[in-house]
N, C-alpha and C. Protein backbone atom coordinates (compact mmCIF):
# COMPACT_ATOMS: atom_id res chain seq x y z
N UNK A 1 0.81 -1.18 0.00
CA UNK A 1 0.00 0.00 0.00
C UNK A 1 0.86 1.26 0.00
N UNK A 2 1.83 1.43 -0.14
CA UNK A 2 2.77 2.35 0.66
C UNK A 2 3.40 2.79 -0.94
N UNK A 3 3.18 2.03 -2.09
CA UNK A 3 3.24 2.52 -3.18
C UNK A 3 2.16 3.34 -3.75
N UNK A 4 1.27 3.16 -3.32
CA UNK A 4 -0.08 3.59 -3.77
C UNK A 4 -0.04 4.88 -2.99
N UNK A 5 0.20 5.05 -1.24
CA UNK A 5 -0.09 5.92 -0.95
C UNK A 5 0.83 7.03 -1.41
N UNK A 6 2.04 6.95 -1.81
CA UNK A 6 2.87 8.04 -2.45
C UNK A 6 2.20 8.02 -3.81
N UNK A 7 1.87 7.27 -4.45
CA UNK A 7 1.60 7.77 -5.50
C UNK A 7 0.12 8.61 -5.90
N UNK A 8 -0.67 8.54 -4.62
CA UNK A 8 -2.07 9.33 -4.74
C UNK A 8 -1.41 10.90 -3.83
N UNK A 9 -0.38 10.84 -3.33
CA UNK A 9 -0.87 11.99 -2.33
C UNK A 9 0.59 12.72 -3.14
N UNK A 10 1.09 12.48 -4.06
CA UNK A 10 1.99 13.38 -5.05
C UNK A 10 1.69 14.72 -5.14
N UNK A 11 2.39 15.41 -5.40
CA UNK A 11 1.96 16.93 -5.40
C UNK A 11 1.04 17.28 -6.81
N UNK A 12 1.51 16.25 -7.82
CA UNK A 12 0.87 16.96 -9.24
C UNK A 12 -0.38 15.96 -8.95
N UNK A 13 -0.60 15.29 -8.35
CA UNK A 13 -2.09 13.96 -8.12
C UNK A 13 -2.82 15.39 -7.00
N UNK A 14 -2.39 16.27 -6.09
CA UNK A 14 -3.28 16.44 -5.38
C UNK A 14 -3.55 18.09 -5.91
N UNK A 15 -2.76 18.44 -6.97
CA UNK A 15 -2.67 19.64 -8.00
C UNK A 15 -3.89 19.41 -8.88
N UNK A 16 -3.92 18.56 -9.42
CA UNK A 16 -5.05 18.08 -9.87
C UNK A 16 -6.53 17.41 -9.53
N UNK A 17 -6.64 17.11 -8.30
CA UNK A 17 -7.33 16.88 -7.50
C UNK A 17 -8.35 17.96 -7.19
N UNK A 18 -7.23 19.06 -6.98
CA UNK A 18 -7.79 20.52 -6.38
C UNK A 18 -7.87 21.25 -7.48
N UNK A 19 -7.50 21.08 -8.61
CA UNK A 19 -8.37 22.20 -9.83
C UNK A 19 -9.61 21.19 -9.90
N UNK A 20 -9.59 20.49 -9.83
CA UNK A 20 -11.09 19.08 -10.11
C UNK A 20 -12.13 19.83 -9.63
N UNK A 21 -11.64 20.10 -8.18
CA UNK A 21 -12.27 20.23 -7.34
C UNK A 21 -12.97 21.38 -7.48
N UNK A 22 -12.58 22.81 -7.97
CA UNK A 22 -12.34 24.39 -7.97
C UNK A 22 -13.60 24.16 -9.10
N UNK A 23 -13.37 23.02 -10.07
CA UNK A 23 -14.26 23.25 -11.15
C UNK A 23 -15.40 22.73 -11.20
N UNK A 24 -15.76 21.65 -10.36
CA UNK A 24 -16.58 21.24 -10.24
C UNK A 24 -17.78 22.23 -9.38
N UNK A 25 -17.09 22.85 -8.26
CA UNK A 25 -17.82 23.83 -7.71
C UNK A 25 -18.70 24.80 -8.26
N UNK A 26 -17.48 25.34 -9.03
CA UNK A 26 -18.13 26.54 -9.84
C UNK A 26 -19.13 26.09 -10.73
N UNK A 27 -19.03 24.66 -11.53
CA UNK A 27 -20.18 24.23 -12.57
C UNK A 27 -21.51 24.55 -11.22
N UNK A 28 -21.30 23.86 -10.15
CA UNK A 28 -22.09 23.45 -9.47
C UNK A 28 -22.88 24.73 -8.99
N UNK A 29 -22.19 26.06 -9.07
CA UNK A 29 -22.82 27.41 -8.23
C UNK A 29 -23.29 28.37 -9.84
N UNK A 30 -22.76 28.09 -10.54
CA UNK A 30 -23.20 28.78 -11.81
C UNK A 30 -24.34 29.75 -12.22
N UNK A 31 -24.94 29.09 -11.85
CA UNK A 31 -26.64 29.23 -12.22
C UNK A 31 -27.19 31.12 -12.14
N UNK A 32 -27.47 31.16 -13.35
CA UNK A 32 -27.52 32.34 -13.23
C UNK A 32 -26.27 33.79 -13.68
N UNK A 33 -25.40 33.09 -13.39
CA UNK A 33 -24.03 34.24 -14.02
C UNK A 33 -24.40 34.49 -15.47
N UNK A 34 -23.56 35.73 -15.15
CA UNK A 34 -23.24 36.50 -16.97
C UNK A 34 -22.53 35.30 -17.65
N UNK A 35 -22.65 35.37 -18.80
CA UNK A 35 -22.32 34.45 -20.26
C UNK A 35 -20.61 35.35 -20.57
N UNK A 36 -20.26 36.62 -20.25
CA UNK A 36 -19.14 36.79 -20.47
C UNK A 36 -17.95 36.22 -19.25
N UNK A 37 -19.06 36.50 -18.12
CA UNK A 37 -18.03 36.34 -16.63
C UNK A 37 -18.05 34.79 -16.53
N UNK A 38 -18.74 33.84 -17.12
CA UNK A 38 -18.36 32.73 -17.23
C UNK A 38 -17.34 31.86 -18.33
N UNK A 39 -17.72 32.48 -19.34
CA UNK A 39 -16.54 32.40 -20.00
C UNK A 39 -15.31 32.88 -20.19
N UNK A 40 -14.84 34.02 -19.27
CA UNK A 40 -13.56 34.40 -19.18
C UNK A 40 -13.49 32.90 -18.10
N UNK A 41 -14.03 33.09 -17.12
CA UNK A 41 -13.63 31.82 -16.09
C UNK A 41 -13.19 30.64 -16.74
N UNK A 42 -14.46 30.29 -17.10
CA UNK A 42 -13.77 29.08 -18.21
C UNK A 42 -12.56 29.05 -19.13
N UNK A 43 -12.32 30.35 -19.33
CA UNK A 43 -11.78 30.16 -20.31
C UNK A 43 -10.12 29.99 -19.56
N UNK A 44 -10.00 30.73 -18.20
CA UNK A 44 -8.76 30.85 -17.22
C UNK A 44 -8.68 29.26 -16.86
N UNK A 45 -9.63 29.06 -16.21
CA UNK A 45 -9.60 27.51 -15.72
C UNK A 45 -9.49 26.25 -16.40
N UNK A 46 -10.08 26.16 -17.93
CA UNK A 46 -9.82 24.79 -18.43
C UNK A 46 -8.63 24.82 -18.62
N UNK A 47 -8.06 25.59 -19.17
CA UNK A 47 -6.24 24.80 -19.83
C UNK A 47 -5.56 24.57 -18.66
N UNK A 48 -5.61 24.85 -17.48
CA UNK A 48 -5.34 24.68 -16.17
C UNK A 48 -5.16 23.30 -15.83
N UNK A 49 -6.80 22.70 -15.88
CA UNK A 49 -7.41 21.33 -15.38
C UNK A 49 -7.04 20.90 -16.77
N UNK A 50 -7.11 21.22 -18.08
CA UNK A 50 -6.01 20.08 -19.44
C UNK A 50 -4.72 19.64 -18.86
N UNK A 51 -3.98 20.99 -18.13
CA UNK A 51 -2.62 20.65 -18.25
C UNK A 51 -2.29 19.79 -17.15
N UNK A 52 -2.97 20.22 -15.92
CA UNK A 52 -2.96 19.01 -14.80
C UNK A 52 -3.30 17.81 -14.76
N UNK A 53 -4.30 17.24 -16.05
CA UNK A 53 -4.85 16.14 -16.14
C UNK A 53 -3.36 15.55 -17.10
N UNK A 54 -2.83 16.24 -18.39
CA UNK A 54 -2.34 15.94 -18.99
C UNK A 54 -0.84 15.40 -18.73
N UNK A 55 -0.51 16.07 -17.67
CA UNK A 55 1.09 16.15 -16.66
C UNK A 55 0.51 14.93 -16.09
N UNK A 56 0.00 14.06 -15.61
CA UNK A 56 -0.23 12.43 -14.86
C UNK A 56 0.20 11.57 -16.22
N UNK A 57 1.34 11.46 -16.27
CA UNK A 57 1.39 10.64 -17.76
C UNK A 57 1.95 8.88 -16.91
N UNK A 58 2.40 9.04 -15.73
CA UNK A 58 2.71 7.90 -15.16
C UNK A 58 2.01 7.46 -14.11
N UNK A 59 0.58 7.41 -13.94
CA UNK A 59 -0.45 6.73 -12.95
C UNK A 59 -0.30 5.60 -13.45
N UNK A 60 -0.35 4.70 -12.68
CA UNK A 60 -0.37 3.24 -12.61
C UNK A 60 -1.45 2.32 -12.60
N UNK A 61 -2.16 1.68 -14.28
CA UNK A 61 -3.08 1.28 -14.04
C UNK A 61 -3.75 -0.06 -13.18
N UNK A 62 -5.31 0.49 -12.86
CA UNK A 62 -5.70 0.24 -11.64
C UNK A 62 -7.44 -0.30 -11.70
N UNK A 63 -7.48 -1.24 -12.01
CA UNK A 63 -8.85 -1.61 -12.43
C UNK A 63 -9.63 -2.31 -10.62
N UNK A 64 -10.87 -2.35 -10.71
CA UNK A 64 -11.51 -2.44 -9.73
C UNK A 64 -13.01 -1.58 -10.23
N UNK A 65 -13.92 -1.67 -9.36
CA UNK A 65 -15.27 -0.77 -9.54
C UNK A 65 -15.38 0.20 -8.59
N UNK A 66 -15.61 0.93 -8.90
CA UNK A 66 -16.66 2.77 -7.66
C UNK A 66 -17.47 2.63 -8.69
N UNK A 67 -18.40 2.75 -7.49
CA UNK A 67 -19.85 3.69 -7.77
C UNK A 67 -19.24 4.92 -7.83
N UNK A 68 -20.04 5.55 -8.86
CA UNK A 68 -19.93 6.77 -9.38
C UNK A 68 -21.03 7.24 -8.64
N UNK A 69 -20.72 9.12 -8.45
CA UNK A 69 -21.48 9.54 -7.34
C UNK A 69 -22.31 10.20 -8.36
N UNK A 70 -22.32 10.93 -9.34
CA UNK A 70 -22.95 12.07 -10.01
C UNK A 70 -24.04 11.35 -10.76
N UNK A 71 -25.66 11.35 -10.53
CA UNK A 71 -26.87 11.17 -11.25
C UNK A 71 -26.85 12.15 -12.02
N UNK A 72 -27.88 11.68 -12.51
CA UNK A 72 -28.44 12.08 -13.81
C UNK A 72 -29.00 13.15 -13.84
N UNK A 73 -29.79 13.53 -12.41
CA UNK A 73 -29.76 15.09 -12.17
C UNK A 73 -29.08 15.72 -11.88
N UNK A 74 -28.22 15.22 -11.56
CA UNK A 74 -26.85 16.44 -11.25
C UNK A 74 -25.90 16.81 -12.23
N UNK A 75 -26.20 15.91 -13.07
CA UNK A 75 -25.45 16.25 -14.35
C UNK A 75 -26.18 16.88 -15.23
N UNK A 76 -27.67 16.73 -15.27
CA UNK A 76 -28.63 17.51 -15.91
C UNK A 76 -28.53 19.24 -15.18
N UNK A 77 -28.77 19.19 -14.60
CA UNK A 77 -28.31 20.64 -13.54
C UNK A 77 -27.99 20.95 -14.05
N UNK A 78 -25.95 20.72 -14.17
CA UNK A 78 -25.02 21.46 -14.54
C UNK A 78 -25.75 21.80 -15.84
N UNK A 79 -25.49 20.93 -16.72
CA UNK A 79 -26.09 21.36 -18.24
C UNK A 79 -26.90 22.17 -18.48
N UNK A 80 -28.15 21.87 -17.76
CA UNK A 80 -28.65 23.06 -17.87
C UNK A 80 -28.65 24.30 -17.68
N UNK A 81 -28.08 24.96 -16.74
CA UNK A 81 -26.73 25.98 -15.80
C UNK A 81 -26.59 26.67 -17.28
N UNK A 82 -25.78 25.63 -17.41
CA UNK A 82 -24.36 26.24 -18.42
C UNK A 82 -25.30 26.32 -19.69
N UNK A 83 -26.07 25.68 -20.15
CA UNK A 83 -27.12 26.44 -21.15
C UNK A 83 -27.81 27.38 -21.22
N UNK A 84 -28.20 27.79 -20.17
CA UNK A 84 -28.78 28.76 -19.90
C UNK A 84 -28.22 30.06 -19.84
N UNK A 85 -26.86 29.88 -19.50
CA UNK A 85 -25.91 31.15 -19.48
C UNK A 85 -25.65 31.38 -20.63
N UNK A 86 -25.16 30.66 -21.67
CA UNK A 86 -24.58 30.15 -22.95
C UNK A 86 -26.15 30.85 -23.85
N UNK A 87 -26.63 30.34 -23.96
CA UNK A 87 -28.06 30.48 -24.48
C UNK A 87 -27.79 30.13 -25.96
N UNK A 88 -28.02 31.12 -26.86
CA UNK A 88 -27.63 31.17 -28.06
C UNK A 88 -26.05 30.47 -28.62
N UNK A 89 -25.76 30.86 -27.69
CA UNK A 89 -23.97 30.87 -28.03
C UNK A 89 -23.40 29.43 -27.76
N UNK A 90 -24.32 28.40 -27.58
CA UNK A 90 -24.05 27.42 -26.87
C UNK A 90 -23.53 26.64 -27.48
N UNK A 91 -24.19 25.83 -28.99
CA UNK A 91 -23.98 25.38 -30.01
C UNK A 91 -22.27 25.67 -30.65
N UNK A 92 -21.24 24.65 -31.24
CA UNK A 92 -20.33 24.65 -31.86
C UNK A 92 -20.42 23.30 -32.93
N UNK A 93 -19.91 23.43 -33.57
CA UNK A 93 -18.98 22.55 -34.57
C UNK A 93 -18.08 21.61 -34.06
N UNK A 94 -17.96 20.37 -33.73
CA UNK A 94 -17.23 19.67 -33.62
C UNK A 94 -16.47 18.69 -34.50
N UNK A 95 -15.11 19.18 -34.63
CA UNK A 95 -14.64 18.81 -35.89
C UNK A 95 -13.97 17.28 -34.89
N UNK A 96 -13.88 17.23 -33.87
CA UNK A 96 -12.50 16.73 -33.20
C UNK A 96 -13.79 15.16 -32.89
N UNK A 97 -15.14 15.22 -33.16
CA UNK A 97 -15.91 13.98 -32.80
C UNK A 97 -15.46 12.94 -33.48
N UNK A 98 -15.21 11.37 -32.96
CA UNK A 98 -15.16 10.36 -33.54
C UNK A 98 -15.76 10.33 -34.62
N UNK A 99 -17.30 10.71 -34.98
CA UNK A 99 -17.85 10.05 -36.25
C UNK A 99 -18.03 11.64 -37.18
N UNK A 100 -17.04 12.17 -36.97
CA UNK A 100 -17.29 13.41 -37.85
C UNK A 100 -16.33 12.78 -39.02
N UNK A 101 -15.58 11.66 -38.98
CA UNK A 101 -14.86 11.46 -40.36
C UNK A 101 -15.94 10.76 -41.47
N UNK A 102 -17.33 10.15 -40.89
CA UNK A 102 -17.91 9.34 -41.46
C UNK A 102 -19.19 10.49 -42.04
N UNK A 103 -19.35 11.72 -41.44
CA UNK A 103 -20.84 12.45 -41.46
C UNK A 103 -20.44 13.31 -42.75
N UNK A 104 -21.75 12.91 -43.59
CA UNK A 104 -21.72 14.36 -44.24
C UNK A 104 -21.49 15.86 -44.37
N UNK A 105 -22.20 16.00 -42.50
CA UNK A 105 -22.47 16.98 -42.73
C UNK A 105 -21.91 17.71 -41.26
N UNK A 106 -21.53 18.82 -41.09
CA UNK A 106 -20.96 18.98 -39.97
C UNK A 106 -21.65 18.40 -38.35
N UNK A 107 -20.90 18.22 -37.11
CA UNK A 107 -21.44 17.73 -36.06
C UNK A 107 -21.62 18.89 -34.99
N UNK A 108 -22.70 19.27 -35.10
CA UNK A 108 -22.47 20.16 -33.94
C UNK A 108 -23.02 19.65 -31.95
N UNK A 109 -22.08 20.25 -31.70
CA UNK A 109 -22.52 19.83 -30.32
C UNK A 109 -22.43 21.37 -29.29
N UNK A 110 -23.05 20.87 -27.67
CA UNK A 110 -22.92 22.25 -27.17
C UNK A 110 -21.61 22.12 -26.07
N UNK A 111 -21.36 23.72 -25.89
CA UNK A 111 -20.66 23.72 -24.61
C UNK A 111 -20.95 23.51 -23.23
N UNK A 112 -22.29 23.41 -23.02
CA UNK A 112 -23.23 22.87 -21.63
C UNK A 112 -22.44 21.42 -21.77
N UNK A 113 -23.03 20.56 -22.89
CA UNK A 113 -23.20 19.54 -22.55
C UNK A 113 -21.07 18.84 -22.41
N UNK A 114 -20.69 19.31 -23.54
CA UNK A 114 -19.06 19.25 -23.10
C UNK A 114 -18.95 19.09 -21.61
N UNK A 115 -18.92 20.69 -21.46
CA UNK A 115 -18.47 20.78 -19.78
C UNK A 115 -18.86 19.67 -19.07
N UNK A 116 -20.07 19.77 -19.16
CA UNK A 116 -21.19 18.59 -18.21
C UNK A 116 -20.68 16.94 -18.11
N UNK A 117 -19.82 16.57 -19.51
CA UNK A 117 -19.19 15.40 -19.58
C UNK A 117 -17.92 15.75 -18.86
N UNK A 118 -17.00 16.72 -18.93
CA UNK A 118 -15.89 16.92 -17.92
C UNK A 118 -16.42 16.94 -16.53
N UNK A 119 -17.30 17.79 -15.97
CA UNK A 119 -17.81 17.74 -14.69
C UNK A 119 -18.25 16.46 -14.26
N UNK A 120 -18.26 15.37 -15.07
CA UNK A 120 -19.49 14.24 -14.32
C UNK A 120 -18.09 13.22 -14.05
N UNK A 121 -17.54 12.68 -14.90
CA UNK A 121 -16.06 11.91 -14.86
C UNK A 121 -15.25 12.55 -13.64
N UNK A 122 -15.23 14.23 -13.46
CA UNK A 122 -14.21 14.63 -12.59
C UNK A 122 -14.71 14.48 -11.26
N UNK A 123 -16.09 14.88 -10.95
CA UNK A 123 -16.73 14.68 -9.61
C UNK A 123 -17.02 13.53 -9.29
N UNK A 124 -16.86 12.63 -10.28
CA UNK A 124 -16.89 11.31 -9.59
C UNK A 124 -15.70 10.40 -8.52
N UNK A 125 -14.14 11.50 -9.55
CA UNK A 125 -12.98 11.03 -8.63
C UNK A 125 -12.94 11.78 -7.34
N UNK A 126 -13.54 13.19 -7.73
CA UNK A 126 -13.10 14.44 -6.59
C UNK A 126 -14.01 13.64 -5.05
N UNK A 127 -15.04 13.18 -5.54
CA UNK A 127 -16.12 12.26 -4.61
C UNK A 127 -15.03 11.51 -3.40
N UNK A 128 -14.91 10.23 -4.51
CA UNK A 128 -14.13 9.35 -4.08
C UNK A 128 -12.79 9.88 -3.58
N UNK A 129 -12.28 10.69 -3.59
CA UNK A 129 -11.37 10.96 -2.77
C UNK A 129 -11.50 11.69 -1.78
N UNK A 130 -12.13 12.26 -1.57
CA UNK A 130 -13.42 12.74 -0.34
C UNK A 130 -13.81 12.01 0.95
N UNK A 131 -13.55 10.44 0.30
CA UNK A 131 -13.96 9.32 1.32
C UNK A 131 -12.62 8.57 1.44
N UNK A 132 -11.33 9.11 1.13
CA UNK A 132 -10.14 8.89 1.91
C UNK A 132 -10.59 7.68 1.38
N UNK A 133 -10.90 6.33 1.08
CA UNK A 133 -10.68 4.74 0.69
C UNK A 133 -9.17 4.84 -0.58
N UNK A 134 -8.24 4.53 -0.26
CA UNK A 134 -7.06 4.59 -1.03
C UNK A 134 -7.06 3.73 -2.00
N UNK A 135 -7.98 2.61 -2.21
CA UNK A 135 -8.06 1.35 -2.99
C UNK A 135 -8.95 2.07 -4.14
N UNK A 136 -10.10 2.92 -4.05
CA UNK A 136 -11.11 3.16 -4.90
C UNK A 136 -10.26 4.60 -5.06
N UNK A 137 -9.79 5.56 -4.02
CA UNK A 137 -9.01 6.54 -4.78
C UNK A 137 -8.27 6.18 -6.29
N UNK A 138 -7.49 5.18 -6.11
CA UNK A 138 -6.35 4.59 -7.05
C UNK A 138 -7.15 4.14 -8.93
N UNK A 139 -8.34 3.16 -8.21
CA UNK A 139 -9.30 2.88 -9.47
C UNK A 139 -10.00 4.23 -10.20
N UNK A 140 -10.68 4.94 -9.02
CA UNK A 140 -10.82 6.56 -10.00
C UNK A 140 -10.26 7.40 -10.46
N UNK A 141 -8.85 7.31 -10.09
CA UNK A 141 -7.70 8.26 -10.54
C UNK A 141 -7.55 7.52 -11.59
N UNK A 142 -7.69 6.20 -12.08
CA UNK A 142 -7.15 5.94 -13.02
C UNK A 142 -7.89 6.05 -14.31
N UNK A 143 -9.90 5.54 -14.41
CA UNK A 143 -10.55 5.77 -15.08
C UNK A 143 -10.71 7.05 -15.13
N UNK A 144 -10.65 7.97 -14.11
CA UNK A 144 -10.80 9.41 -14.85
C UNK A 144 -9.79 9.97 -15.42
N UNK A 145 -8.33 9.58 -15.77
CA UNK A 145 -7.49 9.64 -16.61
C UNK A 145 -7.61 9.18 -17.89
N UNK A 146 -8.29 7.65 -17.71
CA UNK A 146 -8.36 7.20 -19.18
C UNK A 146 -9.52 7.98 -19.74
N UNK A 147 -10.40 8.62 -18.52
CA UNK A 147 -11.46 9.15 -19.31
C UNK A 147 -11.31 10.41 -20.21
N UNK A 148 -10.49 11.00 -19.74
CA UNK A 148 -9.41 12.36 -19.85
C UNK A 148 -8.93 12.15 -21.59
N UNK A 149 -8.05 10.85 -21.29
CA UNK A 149 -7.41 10.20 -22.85
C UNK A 149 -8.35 9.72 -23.78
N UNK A 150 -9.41 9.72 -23.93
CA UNK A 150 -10.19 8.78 -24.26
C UNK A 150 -11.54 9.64 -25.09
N UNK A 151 -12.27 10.40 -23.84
CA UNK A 151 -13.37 11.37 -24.19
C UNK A 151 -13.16 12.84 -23.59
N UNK A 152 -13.03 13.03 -22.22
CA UNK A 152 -13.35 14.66 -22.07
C UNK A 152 -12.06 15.51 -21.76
N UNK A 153 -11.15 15.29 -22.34
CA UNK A 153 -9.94 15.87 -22.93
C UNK A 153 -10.36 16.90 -24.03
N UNK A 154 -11.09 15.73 -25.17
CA UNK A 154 -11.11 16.64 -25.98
C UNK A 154 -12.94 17.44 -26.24
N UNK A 155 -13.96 17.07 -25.21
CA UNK A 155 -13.96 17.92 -25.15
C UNK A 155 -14.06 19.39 -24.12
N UNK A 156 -13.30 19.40 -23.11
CA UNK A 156 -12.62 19.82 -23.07
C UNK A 156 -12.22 21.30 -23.79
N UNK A 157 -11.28 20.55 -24.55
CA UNK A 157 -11.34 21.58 -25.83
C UNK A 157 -11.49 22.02 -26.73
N UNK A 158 -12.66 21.03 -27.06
CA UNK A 158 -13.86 21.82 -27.98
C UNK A 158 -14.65 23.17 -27.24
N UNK A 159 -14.87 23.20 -25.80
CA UNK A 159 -15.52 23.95 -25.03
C UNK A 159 -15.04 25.19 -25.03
N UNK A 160 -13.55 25.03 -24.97
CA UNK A 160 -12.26 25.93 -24.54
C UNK A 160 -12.66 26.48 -26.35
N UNK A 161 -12.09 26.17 -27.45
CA UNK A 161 -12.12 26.55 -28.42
C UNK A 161 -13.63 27.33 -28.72
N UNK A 162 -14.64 26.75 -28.56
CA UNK A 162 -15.72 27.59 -28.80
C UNK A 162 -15.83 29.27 -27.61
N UNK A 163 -15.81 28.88 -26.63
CA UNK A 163 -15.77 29.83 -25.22
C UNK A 163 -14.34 31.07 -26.38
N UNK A 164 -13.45 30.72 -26.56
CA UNK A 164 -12.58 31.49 -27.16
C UNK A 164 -13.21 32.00 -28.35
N UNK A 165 -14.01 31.37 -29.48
CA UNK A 165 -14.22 32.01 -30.44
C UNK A 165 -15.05 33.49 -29.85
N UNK A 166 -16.02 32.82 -29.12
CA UNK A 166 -17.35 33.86 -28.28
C UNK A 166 -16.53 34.96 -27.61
N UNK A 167 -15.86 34.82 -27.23
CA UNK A 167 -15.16 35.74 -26.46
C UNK A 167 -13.95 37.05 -27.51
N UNK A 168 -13.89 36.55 -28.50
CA UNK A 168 -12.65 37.06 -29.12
C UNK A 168 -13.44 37.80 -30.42
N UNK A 169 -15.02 37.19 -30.81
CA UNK A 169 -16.15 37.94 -31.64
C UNK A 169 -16.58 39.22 -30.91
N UNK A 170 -16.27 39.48 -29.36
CA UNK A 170 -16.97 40.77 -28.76
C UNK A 170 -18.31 40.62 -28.23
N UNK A 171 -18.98 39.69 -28.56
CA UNK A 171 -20.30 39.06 -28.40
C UNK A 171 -20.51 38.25 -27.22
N UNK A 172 -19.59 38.24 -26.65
CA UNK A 172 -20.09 37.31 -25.35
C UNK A 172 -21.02 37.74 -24.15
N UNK A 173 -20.87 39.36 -24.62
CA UNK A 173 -22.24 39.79 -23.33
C UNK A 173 -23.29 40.26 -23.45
N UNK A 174 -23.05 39.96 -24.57
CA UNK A 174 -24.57 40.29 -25.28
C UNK A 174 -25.39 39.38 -24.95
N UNK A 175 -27.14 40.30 -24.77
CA UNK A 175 -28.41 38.96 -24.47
C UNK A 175 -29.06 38.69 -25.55
């Protein structure tokens, strides 16, 4: 155990832990903010939580099961939150989707629902480490890495890329 416990309580494991954490909050208090003051936020905070997720390149994989804490309303919440702020502006182009090599026609998806897939994977580890169990710490650190490599990495930064276009058009505070 004594490998495990250095390797969860690392400085870049608990660096990342605690932007998890910072972001999950804020999805969670949202409700209601300006569409510009959330997207400067966003826009400060994701490459933050990319680069901290991205710097774990040597976690040690770790299979086992957690219950995942985040339902379906709580992930609906967020989404909705962040749609609601977003409104119009919500909608992007996703060039970076798996089946956009096969579609005719462009894929669009929103930035609610992005985020909402980063928020649900991340609060599920931030959870579990919450409850100090070092065995299920180790298994969620690891699926929410692969989840990181896998799906909400990128998007991630599809979110980041759209939040930047909105922001850099002048239009972001507009209703």
């Amino acid at each position: 155990m004594d490998n495990v416990d250095n390797h969860l309580f690392r400085r870049d494991v608990l660096d990342f832990v605690s932007t998890s954490t910072q972001f999950c909050i804020y999805l969670e208090q949202c409700e209601g903010e300006e569409r510009g003051e959330f997207s400067r936020s966003m826009q400060q905070m994701l490459p933050v939580l990319y680069y901290r997720a991205a710097s774990l390149t040597d976690i040690e994989e770790c299979y086992g099961y957690v219950q995942g804490i985040v339902t379906e309303q709580d992930y609906e919440f967020v989404r909705q939150s962040i749609a609601a702020i977003m409104r119009d502006e919500d909608d992007f182009l996703d060039v970076w989707h798996p089946d956009f090599q096969y579609s005719e026609m462009p894929l669009v998806t929103t930035v609610s629902e992005s985020l909402a897939d980063c928020y649900q994977s991340l609060r599920n580890m931030v959870e579990t480490f919450r409850q100090e169990n070092e065995e299920a710490m180790q298994v969620t650190l690891y699926e929410c890495l692969q989840d990181f490599s896998e799906r909400w990495g990128l998007r991630l930064l599809g979110a980041l890329m759209a939040l930047h276009q909105h922001i850099q058009s002048g239009n972001v505070d507009e209703l």
